[in-house]
N, C-alpha and C. Protein backbone atom coordinates (compact mmCIF):
# COMPACT_ATOMS: atom_id res chain seq x y z
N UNK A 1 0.84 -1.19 0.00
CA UNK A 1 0.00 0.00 0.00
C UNK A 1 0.88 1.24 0.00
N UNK A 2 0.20 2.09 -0.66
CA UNK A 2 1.11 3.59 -0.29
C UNK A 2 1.27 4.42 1.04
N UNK A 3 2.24 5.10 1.25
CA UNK A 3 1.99 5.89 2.25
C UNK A 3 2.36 6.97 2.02
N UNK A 4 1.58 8.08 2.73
CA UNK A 4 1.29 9.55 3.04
C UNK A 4 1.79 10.04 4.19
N UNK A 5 2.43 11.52 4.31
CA UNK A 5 2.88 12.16 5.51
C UNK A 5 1.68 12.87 5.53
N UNK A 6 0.71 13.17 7.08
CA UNK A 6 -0.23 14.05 6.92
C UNK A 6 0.14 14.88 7.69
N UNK A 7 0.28 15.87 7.91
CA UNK A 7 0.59 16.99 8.55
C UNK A 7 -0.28 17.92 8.93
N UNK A 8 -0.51 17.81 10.74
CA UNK A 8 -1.48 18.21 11.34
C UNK A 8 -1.31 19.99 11.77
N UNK A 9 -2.23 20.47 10.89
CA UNK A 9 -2.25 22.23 11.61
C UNK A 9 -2.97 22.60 12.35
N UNK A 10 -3.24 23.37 12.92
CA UNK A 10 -3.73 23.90 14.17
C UNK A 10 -3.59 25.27 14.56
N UNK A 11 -4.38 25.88 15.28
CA UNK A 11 -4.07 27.16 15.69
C UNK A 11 -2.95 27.40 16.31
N UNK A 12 -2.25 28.66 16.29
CA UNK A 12 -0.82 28.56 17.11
C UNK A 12 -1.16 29.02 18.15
N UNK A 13 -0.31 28.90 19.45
CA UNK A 13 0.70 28.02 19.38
C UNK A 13 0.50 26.41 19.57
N UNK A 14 -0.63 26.06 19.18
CA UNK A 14 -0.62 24.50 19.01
C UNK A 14 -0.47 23.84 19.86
N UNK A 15 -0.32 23.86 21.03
CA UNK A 15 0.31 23.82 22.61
C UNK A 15 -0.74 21.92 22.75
N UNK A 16 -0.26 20.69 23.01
CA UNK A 16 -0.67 19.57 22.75
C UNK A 16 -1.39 19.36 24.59
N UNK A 17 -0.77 20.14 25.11
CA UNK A 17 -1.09 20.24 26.81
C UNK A 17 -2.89 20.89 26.80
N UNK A 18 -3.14 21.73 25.55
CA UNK A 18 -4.30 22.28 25.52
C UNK A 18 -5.75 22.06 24.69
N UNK A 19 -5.66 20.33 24.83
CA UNK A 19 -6.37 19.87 24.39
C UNK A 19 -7.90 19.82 24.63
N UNK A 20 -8.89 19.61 24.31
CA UNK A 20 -10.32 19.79 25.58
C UNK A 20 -10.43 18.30 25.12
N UNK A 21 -11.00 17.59 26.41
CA UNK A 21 -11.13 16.54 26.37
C UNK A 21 -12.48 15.93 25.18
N UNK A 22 -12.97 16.76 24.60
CA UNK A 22 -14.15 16.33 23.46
C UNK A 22 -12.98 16.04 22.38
N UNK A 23 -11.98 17.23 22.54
CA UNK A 23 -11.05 16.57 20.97
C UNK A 23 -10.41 15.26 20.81
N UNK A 24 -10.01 15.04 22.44
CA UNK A 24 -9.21 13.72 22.86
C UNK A 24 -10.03 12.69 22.69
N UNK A 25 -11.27 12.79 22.69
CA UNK A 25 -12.16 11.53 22.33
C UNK A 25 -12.47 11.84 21.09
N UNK A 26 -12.61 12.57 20.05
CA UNK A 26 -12.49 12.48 18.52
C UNK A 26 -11.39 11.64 18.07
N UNK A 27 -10.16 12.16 18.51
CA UNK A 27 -8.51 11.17 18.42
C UNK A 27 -8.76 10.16 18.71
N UNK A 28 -9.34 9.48 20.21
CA UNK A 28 -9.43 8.16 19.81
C UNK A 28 -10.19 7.62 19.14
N UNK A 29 -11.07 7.86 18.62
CA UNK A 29 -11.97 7.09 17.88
C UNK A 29 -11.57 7.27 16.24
N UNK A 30 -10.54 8.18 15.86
CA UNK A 30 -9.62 8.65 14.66
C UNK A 30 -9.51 6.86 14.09
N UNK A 31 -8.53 6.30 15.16
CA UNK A 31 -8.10 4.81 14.38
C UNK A 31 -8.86 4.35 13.89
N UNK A 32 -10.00 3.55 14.87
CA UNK A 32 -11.34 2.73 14.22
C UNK A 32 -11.81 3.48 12.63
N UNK A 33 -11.81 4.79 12.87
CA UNK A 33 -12.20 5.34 11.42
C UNK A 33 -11.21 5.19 10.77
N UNK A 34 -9.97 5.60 10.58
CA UNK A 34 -8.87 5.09 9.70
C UNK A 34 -9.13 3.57 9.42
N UNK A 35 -9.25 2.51 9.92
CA UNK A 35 -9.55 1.32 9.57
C UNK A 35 -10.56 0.73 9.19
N UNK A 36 -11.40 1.15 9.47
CA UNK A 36 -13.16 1.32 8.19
C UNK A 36 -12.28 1.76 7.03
N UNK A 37 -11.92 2.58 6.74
CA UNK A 37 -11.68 2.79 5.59
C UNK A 37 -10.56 2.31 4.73
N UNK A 38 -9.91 1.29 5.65
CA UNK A 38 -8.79 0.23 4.83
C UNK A 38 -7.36 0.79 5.01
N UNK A 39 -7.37 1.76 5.87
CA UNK A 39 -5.71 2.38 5.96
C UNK A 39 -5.19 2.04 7.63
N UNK A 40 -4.02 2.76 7.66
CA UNK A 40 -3.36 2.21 9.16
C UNK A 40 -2.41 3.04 9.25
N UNK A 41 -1.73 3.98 10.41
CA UNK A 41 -1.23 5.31 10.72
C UNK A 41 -0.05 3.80 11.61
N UNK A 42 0.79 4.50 10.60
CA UNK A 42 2.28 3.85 11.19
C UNK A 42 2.83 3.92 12.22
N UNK A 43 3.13 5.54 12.17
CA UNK A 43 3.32 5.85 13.46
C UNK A 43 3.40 7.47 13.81
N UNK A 44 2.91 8.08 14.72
CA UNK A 44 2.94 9.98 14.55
C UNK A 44 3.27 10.43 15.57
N UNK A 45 3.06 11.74 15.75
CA UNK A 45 4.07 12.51 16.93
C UNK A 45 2.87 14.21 16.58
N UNK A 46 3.02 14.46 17.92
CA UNK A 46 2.72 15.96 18.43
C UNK A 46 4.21 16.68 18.50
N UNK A 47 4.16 17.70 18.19
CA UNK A 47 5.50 18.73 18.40
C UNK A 47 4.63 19.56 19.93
N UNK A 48 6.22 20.28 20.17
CA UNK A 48 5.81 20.83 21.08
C UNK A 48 5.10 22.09 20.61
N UNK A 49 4.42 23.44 21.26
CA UNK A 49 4.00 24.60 20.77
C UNK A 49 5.02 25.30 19.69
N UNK A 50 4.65 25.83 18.91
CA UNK A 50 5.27 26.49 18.45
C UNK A 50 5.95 27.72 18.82
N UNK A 51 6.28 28.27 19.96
CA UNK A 51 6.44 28.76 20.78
C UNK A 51 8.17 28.41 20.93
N UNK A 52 8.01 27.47 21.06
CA UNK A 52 9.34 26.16 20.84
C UNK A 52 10.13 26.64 19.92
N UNK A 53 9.76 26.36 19.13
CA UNK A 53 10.46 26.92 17.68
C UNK A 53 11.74 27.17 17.84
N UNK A 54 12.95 26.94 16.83
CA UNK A 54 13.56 27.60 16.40
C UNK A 54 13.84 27.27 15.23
N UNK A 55 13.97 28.94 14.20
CA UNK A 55 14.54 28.73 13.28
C UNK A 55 15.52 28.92 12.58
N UNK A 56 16.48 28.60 11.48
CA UNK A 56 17.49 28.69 11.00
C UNK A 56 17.44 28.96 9.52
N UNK A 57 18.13 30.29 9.10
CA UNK A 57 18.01 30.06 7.53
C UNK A 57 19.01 30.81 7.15
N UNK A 58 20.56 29.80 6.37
CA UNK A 58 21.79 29.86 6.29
C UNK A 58 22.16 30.01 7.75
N UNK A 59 23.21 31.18 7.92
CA UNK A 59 23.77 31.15 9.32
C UNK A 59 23.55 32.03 10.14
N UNK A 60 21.96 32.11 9.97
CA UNK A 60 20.94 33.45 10.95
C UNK A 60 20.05 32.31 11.92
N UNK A 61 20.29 32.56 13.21
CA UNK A 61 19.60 31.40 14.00
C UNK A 61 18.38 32.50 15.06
N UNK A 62 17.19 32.02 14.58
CA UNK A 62 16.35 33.17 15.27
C UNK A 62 14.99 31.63 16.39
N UNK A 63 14.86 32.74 17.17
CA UNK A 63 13.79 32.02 17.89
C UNK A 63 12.49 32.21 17.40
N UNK A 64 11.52 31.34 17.20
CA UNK A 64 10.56 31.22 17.11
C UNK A 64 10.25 29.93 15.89
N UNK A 65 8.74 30.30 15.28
CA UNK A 65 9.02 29.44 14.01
C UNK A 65 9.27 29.98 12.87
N UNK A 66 9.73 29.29 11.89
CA UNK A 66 10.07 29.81 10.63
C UNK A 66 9.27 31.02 9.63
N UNK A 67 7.65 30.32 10.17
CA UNK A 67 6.97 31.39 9.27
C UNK A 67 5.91 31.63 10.54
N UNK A 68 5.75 33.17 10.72
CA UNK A 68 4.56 33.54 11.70
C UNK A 68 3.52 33.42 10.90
N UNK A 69 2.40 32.39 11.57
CA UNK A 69 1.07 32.19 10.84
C UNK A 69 0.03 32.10 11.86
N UNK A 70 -1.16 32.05 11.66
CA UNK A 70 -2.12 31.63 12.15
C UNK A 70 -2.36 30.13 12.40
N UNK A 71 -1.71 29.92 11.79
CA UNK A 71 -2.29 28.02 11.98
C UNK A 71 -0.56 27.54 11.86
N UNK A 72 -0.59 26.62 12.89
CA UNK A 72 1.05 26.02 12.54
C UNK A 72 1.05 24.41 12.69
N UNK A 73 1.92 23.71 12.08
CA UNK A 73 2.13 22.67 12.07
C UNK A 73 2.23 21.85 13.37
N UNK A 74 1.38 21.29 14.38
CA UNK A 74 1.31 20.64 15.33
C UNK A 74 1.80 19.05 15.49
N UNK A 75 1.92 18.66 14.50
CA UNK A 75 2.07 17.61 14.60
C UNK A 75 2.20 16.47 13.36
N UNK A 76 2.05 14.93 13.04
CA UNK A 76 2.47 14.62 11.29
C UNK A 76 2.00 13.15 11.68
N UNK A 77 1.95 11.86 11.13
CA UNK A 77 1.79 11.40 10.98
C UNK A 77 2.10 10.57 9.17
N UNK A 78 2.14 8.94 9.37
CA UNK A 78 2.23 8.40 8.08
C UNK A 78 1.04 7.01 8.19
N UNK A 79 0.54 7.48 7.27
CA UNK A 79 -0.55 6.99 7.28
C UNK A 79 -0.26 5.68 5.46
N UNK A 80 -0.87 4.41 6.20
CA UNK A 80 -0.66 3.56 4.82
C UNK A 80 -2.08 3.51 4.24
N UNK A 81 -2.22 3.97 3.05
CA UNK A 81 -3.83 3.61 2.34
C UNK A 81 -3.67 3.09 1.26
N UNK A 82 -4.39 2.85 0.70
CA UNK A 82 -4.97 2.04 -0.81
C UNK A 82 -4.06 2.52 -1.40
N UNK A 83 -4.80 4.08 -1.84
CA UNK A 83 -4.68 5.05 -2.86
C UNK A 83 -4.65 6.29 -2.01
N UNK A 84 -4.81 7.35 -2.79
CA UNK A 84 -4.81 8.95 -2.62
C UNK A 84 -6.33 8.88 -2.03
N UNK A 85 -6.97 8.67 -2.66
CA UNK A 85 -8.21 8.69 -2.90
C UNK A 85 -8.71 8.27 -1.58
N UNK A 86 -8.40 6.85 -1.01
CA UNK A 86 -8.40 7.23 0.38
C UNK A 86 -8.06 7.51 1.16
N UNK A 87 -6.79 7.90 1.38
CA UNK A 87 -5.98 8.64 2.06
C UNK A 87 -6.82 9.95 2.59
N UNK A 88 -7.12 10.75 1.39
CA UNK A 88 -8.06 12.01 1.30
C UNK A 88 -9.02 11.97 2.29
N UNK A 89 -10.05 10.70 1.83
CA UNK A 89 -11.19 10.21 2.49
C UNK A 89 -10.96 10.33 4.41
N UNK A 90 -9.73 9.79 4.89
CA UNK A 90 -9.26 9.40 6.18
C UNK A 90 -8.96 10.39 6.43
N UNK A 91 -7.99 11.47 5.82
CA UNK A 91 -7.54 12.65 6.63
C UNK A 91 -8.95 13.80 6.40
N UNK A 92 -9.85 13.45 5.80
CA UNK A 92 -10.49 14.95 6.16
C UNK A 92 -11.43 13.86 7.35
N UNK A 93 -11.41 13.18 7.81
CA UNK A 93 -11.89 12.62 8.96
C UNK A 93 -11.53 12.99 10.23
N UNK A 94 -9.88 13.40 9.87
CA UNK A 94 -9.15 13.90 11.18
C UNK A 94 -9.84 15.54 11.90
N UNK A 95 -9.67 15.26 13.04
CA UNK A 95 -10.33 16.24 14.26
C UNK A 95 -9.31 17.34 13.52
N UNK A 96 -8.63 17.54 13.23
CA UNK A 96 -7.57 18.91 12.79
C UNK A 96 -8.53 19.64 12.00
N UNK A 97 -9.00 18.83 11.38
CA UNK A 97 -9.99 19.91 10.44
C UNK A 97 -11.00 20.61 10.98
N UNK A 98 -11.13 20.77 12.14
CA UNK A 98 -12.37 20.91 12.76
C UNK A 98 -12.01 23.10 12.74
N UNK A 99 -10.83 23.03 13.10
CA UNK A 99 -10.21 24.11 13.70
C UNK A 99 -8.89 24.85 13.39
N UNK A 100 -8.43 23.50 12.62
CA UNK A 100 -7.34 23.83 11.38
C UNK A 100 -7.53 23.15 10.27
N UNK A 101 -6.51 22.46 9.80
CA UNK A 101 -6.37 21.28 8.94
C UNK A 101 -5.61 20.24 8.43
N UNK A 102 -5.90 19.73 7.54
CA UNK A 102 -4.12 18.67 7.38
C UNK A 102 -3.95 19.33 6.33
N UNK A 103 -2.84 18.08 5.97
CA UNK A 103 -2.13 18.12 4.18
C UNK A 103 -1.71 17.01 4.12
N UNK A 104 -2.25 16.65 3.25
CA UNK A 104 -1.63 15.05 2.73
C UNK A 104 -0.81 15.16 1.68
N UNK A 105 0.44 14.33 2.20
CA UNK A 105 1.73 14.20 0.67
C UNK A 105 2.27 12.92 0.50
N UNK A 106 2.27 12.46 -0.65
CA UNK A 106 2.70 10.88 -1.03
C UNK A 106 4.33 10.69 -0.04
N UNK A 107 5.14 10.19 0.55
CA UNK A 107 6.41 9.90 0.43
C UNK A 107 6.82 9.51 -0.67
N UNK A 108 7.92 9.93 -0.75
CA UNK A 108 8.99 9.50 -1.69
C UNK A 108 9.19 8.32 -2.04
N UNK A 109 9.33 8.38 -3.12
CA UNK A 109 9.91 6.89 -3.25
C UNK A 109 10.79 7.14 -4.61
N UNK A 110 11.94 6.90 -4.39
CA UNK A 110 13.02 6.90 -5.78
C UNK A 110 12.56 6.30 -6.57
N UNK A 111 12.94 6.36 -7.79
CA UNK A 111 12.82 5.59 -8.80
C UNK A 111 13.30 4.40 -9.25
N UNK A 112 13.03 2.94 -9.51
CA UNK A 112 13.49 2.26 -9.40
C UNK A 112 15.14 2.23 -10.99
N UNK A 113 15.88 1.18 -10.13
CA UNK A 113 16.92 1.72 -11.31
C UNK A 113 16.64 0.28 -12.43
């Protein structure tokens, strides 16, 4: 099957400590729905707030995150599905969308030689 990086946004600072417990029971019930629909989340991670941050670009090292936004990257996941098609299907399922959103992107895969 293929897999996808989904990349969870969120309002900043994204802070994973500031969850309300209605979202935490959307998350768990996330898997069972990922698996109705024939896929399986490998394995993912929360970052800390963005707050955290630091960024680097060449040999300028500044605090914060890279780009000041409204919505920042909280967190990612790799998710294995069919196709795109459901991949799509599973991540607009995810609670992120409720209040931010994802992005789904194929991984890489070289070309065979």
């Amino acid at each position: 099957m293929a897999q996808y990086a989904v990349l969870v946004y969120s309002p900043a600072p994204a802070d994973p400590m500031d969850l309300t417990p209605d979202y935490v029971a959307l998350l768990e019930r996330y898997g069972d729905q990922v698996a109705e629909l024939g896929g399986q989340i490998l394995t993912g991670f929360a970052l800390q707030p963005s707050t955290t941050a630091t960024a680097i670009r060449g040999d300028v090292v500044t605090d914060g995150p890279f780009i000041e936004a409204k919505e920042v990257v909280a967190g990612f996941f790799i998710l294995e599905a069919p196709d795109l098609d459901v991949a799509l299907k599973i991540a607009k399922l995810n609670p992120a969308t409720i209040d931010g959103g994802v992005e789904v992107r194929p991984l890489f895969q070289p070309p065979a030689e």
